[in-house]
Protein backbone atom coordinates (compact mmCIF):
# COMPACT_ATOMS: atom_id res chain seq x y z
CA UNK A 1 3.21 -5.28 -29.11
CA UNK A 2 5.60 -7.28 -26.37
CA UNK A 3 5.99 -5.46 -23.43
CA UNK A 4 8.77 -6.65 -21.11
CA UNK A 5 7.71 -5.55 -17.36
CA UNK A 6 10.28 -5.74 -14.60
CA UNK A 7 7.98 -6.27 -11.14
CA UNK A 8 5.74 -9.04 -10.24
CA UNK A 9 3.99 -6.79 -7.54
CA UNK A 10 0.48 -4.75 -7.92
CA UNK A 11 1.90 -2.26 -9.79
CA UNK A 12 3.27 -5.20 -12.84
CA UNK A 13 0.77 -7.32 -12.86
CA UNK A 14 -1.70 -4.55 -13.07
CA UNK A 15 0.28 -3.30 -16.13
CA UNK A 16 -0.09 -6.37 -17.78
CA UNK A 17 -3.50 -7.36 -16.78
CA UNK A 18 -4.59 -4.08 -18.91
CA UNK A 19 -1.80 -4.71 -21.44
CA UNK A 20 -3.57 -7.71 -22.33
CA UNK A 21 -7.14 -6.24 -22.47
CA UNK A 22 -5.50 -3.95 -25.02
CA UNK A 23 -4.87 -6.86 -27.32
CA UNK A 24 -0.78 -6.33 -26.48
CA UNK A 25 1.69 -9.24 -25.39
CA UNK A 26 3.03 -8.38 -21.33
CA UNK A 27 6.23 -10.52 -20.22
CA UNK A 28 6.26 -9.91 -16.77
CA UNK A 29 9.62 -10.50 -14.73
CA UNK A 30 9.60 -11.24 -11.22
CA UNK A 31 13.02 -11.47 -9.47
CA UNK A 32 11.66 -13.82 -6.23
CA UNK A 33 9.51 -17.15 -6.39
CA UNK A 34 6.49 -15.44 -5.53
CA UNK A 35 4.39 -12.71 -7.27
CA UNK A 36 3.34 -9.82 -5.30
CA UNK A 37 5.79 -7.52 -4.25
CA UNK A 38 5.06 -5.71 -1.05
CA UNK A 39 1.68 -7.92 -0.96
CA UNK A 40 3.82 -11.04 -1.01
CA UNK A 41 3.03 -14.03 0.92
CA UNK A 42 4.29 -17.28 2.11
CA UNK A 43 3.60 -20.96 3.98
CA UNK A 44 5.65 -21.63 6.79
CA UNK A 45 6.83 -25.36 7.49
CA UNK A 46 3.61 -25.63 9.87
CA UNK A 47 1.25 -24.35 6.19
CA UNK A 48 0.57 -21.23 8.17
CA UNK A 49 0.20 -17.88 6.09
CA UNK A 50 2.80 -14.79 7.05
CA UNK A 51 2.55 -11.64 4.54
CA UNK A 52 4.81 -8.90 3.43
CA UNK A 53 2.42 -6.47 5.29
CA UNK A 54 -1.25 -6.33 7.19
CA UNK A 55 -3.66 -5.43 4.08
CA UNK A 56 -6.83 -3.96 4.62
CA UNK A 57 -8.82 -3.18 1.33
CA UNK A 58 -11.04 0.18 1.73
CA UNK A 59 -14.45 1.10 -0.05
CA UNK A 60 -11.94 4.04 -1.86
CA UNK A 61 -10.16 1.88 -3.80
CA UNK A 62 -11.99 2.30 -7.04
CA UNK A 63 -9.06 0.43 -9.15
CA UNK A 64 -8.67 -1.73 -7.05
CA UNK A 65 -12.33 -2.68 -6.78
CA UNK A 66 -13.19 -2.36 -10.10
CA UNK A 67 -9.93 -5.19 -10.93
CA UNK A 68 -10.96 -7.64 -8.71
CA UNK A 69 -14.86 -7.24 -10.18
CA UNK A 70 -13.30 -7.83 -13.75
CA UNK A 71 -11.52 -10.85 -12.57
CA UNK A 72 -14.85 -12.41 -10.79
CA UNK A 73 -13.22 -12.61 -7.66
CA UNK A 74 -14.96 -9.50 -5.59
CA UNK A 75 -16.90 -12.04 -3.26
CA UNK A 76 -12.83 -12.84 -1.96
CA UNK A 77 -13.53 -9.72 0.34
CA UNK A 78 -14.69 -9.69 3.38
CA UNK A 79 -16.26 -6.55 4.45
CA UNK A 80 -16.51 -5.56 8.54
CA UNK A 81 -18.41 -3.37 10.01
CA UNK A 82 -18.32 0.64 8.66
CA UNK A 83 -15.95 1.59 11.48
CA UNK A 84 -12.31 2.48 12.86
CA UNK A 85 -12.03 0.95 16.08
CA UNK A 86 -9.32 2.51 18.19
CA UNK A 87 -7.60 0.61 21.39
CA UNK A 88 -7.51 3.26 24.68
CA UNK A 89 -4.24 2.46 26.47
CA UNK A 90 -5.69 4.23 29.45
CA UNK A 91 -8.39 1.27 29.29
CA UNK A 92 -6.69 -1.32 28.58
CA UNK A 93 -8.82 -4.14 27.18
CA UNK A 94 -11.47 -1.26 26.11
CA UNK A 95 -11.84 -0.02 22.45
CA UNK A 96 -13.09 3.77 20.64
CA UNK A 97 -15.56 3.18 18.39
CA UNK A 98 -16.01 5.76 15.52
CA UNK A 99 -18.98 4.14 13.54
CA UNK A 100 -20.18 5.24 10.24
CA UNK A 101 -23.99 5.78 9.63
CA UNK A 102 -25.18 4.66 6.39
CA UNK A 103 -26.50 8.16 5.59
CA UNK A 104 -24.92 10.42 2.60
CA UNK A 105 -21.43 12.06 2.58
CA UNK A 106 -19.92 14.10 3.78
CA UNK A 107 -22.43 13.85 6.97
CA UNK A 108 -21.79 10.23 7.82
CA UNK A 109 -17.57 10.64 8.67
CA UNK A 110 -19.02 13.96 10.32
CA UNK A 111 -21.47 11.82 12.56
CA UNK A 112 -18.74 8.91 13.21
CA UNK A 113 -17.38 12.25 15.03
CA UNK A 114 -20.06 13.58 16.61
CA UNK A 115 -21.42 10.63 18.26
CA UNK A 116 -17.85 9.07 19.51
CA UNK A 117 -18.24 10.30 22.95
CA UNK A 118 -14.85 8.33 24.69
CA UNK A 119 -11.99 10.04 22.86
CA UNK A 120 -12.75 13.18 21.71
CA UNK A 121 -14.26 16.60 23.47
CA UNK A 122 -17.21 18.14 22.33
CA UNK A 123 -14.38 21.33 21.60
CA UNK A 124 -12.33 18.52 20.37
CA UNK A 125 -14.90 17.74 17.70
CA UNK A 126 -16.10 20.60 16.56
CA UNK A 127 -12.48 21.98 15.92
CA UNK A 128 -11.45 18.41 14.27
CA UNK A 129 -14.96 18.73 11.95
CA UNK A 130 -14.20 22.68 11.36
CA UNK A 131 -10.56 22.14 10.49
CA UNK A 132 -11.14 19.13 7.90
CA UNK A 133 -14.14 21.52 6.17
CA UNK A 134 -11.40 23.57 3.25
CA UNK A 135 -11.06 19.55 2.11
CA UNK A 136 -14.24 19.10 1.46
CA UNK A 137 -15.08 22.36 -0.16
CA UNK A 138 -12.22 22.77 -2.15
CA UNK A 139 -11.66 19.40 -2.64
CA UNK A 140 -8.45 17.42 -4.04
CA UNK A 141 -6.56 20.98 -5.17
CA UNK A 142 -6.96 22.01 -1.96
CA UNK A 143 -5.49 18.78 -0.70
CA UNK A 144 -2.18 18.24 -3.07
CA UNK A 145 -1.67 22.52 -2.24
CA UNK A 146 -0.91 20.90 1.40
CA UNK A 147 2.03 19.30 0.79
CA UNK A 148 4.38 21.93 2.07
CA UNK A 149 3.19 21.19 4.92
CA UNK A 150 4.04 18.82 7.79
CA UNK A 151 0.42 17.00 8.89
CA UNK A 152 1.35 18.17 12.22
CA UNK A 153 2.27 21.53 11.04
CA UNK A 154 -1.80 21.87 8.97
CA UNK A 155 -3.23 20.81 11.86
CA UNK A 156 -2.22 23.63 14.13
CA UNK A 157 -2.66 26.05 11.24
CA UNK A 158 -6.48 24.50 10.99
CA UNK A 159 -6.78 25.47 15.22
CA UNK A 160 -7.04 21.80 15.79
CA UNK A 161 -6.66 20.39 19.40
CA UNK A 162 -3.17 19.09 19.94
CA UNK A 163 -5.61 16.25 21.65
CA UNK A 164 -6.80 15.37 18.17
CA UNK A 165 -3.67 14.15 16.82
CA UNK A 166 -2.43 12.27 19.81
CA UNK A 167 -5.64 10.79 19.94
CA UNK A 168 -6.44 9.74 16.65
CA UNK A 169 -3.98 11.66 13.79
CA UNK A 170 -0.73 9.83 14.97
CA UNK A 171 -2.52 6.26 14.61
CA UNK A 172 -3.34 7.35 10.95
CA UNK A 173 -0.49 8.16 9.93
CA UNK A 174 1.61 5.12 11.42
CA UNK A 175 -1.56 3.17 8.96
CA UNK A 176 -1.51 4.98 6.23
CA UNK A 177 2.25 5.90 5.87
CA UNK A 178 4.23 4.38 8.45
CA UNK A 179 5.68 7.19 9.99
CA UNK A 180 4.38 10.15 12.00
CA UNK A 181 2.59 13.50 11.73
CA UNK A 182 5.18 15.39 11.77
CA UNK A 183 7.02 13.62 9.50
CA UNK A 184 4.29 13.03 6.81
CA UNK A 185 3.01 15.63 3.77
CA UNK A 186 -0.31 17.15 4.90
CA UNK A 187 -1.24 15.70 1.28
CA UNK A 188 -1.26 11.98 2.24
CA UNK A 189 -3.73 11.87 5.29
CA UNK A 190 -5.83 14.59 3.72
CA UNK A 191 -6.37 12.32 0.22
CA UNK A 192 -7.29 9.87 2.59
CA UNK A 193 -9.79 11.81 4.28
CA UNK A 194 -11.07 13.26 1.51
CA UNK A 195 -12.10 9.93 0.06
CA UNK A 196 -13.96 8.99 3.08
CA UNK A 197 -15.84 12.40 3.32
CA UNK A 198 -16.67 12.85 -0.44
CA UNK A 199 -17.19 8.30 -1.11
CA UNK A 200 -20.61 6.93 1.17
CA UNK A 201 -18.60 3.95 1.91
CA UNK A 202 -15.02 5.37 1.96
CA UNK A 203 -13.72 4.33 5.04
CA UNK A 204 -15.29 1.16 4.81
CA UNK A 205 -12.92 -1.94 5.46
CA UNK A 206 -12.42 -5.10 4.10
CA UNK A 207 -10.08 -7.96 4.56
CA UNK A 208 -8.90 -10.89 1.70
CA UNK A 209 -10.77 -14.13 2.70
CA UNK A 210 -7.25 -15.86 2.07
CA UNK A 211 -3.39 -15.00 1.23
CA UNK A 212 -3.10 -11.96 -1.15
CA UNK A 213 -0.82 -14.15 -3.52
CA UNK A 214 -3.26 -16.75 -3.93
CA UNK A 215 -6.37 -15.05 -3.90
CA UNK A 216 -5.53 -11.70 -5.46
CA UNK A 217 -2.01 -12.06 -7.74
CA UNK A 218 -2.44 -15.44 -8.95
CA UNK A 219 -6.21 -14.75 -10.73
CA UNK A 220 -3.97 -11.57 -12.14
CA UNK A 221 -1.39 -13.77 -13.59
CA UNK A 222 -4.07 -16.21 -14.47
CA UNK A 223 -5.77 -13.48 -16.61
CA UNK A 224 -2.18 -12.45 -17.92
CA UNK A 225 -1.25 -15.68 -19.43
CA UNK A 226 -4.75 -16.50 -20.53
CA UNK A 227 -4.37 -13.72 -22.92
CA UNK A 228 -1.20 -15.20 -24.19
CA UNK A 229 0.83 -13.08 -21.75
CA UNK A 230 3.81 -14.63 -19.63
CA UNK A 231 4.60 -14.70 -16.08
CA UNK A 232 8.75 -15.69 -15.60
CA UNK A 233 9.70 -16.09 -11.77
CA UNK A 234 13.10 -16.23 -10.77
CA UNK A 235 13.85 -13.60 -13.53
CA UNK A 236 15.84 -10.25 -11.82
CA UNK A 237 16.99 -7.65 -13.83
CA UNK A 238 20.64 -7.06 -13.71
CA UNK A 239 20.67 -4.28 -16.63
CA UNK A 240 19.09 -1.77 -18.67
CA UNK A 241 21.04 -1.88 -21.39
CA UNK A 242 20.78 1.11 -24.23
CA UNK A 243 20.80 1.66 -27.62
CA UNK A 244 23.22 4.56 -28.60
CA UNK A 245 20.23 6.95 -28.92
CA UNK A 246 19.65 6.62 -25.07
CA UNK A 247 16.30 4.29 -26.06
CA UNK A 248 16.46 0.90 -24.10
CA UNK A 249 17.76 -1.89 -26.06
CA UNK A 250 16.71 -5.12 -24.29
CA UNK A 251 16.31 -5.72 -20.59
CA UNK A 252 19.14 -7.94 -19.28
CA UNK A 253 18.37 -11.02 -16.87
CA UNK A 254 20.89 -12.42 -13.88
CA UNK A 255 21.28 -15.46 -14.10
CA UNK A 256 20.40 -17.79 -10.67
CA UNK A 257 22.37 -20.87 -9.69
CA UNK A 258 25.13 -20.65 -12.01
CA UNK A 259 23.19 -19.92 -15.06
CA UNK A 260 24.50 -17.34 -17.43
CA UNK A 261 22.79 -13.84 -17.81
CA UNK A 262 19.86 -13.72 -20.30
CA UNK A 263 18.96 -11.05 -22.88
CA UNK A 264 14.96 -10.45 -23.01
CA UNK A 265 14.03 -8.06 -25.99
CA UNK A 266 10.66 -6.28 -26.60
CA UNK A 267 8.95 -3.62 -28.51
CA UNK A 268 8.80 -1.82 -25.11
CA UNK A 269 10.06 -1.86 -21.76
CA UNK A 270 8.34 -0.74 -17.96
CA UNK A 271 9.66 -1.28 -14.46
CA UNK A 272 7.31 -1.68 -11.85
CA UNK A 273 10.46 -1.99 -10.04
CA UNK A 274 10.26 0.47 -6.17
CA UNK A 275 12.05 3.28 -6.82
CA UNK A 276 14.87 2.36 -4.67
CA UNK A 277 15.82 -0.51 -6.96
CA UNK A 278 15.09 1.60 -9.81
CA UNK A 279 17.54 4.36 -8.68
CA UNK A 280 20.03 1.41 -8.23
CA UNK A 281 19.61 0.11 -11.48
CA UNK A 282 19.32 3.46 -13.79
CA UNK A 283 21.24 3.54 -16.26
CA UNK A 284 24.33 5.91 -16.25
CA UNK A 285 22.63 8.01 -19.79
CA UNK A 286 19.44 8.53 -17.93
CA UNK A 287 21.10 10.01 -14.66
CA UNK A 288 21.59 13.71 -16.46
CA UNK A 289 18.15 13.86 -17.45
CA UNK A 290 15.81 16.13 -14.80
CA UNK A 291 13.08 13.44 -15.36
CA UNK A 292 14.77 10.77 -13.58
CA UNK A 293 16.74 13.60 -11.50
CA UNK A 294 13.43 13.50 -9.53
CA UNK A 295 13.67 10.26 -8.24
CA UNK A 296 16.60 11.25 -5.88
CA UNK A 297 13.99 12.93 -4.04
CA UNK A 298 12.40 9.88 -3.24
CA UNK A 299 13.36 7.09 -1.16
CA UNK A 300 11.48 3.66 0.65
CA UNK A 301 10.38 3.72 4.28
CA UNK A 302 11.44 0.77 6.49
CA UNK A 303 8.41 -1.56 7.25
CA UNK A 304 7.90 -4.37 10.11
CA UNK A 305 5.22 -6.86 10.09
CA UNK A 306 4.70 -9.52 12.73
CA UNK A 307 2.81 -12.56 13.12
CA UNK A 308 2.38 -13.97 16.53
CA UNK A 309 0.79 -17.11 17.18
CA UNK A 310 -1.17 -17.87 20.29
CA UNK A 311 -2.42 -20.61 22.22
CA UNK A 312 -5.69 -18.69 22.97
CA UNK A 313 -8.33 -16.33 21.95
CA UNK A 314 -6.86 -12.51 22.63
CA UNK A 315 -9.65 -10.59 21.10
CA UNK A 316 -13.36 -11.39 19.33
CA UNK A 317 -13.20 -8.19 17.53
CA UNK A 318 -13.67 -8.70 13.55
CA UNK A 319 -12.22 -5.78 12.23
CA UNK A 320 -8.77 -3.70 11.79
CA UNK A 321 -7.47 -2.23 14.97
CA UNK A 322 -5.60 0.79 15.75
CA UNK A 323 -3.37 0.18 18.82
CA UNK A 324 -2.27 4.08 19.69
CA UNK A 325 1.09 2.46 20.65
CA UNK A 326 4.11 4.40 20.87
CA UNK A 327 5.77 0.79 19.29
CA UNK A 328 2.78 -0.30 17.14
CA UNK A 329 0.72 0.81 14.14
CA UNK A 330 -2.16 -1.33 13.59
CA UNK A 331 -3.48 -4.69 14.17
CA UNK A 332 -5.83 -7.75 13.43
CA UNK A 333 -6.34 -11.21 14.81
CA UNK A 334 -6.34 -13.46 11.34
CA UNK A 335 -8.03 -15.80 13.03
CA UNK A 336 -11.36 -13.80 12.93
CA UNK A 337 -10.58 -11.58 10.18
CA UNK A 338 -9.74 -14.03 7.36
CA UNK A 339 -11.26 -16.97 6.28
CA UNK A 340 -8.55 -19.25 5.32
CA UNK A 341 -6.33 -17.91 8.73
CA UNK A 342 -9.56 -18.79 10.74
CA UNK A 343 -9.02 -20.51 14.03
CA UNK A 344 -11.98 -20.75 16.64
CA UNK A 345 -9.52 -21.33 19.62
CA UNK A 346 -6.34 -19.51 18.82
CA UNK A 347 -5.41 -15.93 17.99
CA UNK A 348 -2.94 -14.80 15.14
CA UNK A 349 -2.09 -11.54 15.71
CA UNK A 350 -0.86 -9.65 12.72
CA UNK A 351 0.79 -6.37 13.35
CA UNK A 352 2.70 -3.49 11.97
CA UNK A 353 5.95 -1.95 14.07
CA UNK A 354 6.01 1.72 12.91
CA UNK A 355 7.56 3.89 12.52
CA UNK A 356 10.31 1.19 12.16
CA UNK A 357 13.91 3.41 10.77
CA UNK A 358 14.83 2.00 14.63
CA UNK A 359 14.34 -1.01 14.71
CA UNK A 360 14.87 -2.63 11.08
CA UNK A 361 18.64 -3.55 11.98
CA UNK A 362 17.22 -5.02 15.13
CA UNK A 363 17.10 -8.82 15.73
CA UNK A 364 13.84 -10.73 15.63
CA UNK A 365 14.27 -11.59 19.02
CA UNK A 366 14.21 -7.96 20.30
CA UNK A 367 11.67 -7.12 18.20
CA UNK A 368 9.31 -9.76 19.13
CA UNK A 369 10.34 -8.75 23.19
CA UNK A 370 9.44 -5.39 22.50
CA UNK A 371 5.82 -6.15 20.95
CA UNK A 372 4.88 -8.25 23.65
CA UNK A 373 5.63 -5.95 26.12
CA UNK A 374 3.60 -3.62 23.99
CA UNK A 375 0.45 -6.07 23.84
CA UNK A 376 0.78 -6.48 27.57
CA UNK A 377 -0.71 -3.19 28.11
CA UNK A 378 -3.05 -3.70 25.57
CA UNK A 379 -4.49 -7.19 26.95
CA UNK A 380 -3.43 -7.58 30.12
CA UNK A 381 -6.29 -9.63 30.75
CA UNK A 382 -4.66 -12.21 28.26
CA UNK A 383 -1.13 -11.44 28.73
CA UNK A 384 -0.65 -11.15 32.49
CA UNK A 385 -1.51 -12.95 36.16
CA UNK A 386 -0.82 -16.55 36.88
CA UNK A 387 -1.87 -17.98 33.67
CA UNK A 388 -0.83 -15.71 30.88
CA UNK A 389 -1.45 -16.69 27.33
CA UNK A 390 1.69 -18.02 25.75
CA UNK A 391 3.27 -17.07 22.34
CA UNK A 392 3.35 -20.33 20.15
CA UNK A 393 5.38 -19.10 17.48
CA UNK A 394 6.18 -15.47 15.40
CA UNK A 395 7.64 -14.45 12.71
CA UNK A 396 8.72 -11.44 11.72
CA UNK A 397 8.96 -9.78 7.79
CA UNK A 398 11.31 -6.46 7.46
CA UNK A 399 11.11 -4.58 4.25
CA UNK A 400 13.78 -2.02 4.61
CA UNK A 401 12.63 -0.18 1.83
CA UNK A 402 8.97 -0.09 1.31
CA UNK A 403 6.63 2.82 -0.09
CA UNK A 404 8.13 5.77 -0.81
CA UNK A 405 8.76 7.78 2.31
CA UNK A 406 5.28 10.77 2.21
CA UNK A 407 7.44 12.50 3.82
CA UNK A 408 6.45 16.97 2.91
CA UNK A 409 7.37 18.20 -0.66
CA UNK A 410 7.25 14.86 -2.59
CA UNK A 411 4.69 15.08 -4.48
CA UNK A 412 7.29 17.25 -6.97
CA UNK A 413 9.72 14.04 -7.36
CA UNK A 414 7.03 11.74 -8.13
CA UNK A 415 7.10 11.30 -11.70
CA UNK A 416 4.66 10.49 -14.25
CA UNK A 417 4.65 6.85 -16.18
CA UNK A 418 5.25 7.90 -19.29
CA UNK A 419 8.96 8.91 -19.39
CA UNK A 420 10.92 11.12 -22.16
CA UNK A 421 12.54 7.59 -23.44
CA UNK A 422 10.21 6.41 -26.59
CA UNK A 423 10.27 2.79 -25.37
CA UNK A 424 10.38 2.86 -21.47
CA UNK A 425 7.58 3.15 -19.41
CA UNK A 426 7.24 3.46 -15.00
CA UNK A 427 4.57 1.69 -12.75
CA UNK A 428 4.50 1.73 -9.25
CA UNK A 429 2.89 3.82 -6.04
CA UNK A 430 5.51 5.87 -5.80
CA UNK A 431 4.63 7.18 -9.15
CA UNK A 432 2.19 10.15 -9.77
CA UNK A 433 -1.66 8.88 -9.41
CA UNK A 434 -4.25 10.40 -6.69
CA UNK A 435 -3.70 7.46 -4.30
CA UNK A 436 -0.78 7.38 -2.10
CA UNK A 437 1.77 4.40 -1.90
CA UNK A 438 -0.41 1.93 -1.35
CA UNK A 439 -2.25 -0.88 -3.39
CA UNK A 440 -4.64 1.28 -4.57
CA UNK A 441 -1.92 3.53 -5.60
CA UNK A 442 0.29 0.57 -7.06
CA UNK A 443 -2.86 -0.86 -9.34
CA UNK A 444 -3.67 2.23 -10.79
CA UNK A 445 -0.09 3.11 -11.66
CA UNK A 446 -0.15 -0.13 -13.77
CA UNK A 447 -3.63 1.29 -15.50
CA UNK A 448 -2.19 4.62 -16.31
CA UNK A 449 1.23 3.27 -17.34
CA UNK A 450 -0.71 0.74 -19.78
CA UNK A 451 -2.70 3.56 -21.19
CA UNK A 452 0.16 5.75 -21.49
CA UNK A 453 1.61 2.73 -23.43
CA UNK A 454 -1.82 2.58 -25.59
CA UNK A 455 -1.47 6.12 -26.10
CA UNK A 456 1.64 6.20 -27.16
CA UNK A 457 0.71 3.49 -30.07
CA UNK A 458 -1.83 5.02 -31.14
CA UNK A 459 -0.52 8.18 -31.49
CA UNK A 460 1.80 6.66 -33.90
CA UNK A 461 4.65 8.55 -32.44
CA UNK A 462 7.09 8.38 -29.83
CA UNK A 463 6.67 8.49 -25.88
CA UNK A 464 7.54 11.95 -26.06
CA UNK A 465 5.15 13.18 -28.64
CA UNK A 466 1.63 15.07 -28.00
CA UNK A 467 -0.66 12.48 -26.89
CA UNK A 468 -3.82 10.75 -28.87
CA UNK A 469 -6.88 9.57 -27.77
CA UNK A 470 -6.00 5.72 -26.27
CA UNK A 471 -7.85 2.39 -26.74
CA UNK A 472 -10.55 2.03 -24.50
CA UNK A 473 -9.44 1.05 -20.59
CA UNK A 474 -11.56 0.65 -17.30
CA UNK A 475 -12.09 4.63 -16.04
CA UNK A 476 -9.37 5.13 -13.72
């Protein structure tokens, strides 16, 4: 079968990459130069790497894991040390470490906790350890039940110490979702939790030993067309365009630089489009139907990340940091962290601004002011006195619209990839999977919408019939 796939991200090339394995024919259509999507990366006019956003890789990615070890490429990650390492704006220049034993879940997270002794009470800790307990005994029910709830809102209904997320809950969230705890569904943190208490290595962290286009997307799309699949950059969608029964006719291309418009036809169709551009581009048929109703429920969240060049070592610390800035999420210095950004006299700070609704209409300029004056506090060492470090050169990425905003009572909009049209399929994070919006969530959206594709054929019947038993795929 020839599948036309609107996304060149995770979520599309992921699709395809199983597409293929299932003997079927992917067409995947990226709109921009570059594959990737929200893991999208470019060279400057110096060859210096700057990314769509700062990814870390975790030991709970399963998909994610298990893709890279099908491609031969798992040795591209670098694993650190099993630990979140928290800056202490009180100290500056001084770090929280909450290190993992290598001893069985869920006792090694609980033992990170117990044995952190310069952030957290003892009262602090046991209230933290009691209060995350109904995740690991109920497990993932228990967790998705949360989501009428506010993070903020669980955690006081758990008893635990306001100190607990100021300390450590509101640095989470800016990671893991890019806004705060009392913004966020109780559902998204607590997934994430519950994959570090239930998985021995969880939590675990690893960074790409090179750019995520390179060394992740292009062995995808290498696989792809290998398998007599096609990659087209350059290639937005402009239209859906339908046949009279409301079943999608043939995807329609814009065409760039004065080129007309292009028809693409297939057998079926998916967009691994975010749902944003996907609302934008529905087609006027579709808009009645309460399946696609949902997504009106959902929107992106604005996402910075910055890249700031200096003309000395900040930091020796090989991990992912978590700055507890009011301004700041989290933080590395690529020049330790990743192979190919490796630079034994010079930082490169990559960091993400969140929560960021405030400061995406801002000017570079401002926002690079602002972070600096941020990172003062944090090295002030490096930053201030007579001979401060100097800033050789930023640059700064805004997504307006990135992952779906976790914000409490979306899990209901998030719909499945297999939609009531016969011939149209959805990939992405945003849609439902365990994972949230993230690239764990985005590659095993493109799993399940593949199966859900295989199904489908196999079944011998429409999308919307009573599914078979698919051709075999990697466990999800």
């Amino acid at each position: 079968m020839r599948v036309a796939i609107a996304g060149g991200g995770l979520a599309g090339l992921s699709c395809a990459k199983y597409l293929v394995d299932a003997g079927h024919t992917p067409v995947v259509l990226e709109s921009r130069d570059v594959l990737g999507g929200l893991v999208a990366a470019w060279k400057d006019e110096d060859g210096d790497w700057y990314e769509t956003g700062l990814h870390a890789f975790f030991g709970a990615y399963p998909n994610m894991l298990q893709l890279m070890a099908e491609l031969g490429i798992s040795d591209r990650l670098q694993w650190k040390e099993h630990a979140l390492i928290f800056n202490q704006p009180e100290k500056p220049g001084t770090y929280s470490y909450f290190r993992v034993p290598d001893i069985p879940a869920p006792f090694h997270v609980l033992s990170s906790i117990a044995t952190s002794n310069d952030m957290l009470t003892w009262n602090q800790k046991f209230r933290f350890a009691l209060g995350l307990w109904p995740a690991v005994v109920r497990g993932q029910q228990y967790v998705e039940d949360m989501d009428k709830y506010s993070l903020l809102e669980w955690l006081r209904r758990q008893g635990v110490d306001e100190g607990v997320n100021t300390d450590i809950f509101v640095a989470a969230c800016k990671a893991l979702t890019f806004i705060n705890p009392e913004d966020v569904s109780a559902t998204i943190p607590l997934t994430a939790i519950n994959r570090f208490l239930q998985e021995r290595y969880g939590s675990k962290i690893a960074f790409l030993d090179g750019s995520p286009t390179e060394r992740l997307c292009q062995p995808i799309a290498d696989h792809i067309t290998q398998g007599g699949g096609e990659i087209r950059m350059n290639a937005p969608l402009k239209e859906i365009v339908l046949n009279p029964d409301g079943s999608v006719q043939h995807f329609l291309l814009r065409g760039l630089n004065g080129q007309p418009d292009e028809i693409v036809t297939a057998d079926l169709y998916v967009s691994a489009l975010s749902v944003d551009v996907m609302k934008v581009l529905m087609p006027t048929p579709w808009k009645a139907m309460p399946f696609f109703q949902k997504l009106d429920g959902l929107e992106g969240v604005p996402v910075i990340n910055l890249h700031l060049w200096f003309d000395r070592k900040l930091t020796d610390i090989d991990h992912l940091l978590f700055s507890r800035s009011d301004l700041l999420s989290v933080y590395a210095d690529m020049s330790i962290t990743c192979k190919e950004y490796e630079d034994p006299d010079r930082s490169m700070l990559e960091l993400v601004l969140a929560p960021a609704k405030d400061w995406i209409d801002k000017s570079d300029e401002e926002i690079i002011a602002a972070t600096m004056a941020e990172l003062q506090k944090l090295f002030p060492q490096h930053l201030t006195g007579d001979n401060p470090a100097q800033l050789r050169k930023s640059k700064v990425v805004k997504t307006p619209r990135s992952v779906y905003t976790a914000s409490p009572g979306r899990q209901a909009y998030r719909p499945d990839q297999q939609t009531p049209i016969a011939n149209f399929f959805l990939a992405g994070s945003y849609t439902m999977q365990r994972y949230l919006g993230s690239m764990e969530g985005a590659v095993l959206s493109g799993k399940l919408s593949a199966q859900a594709i295989t199904t489908s054929l196999s079944a011998g019947t429409s999308a919307t019939s009573e599914p078979a038993t698919p051709k075999p795929l990697a466990p999800v």
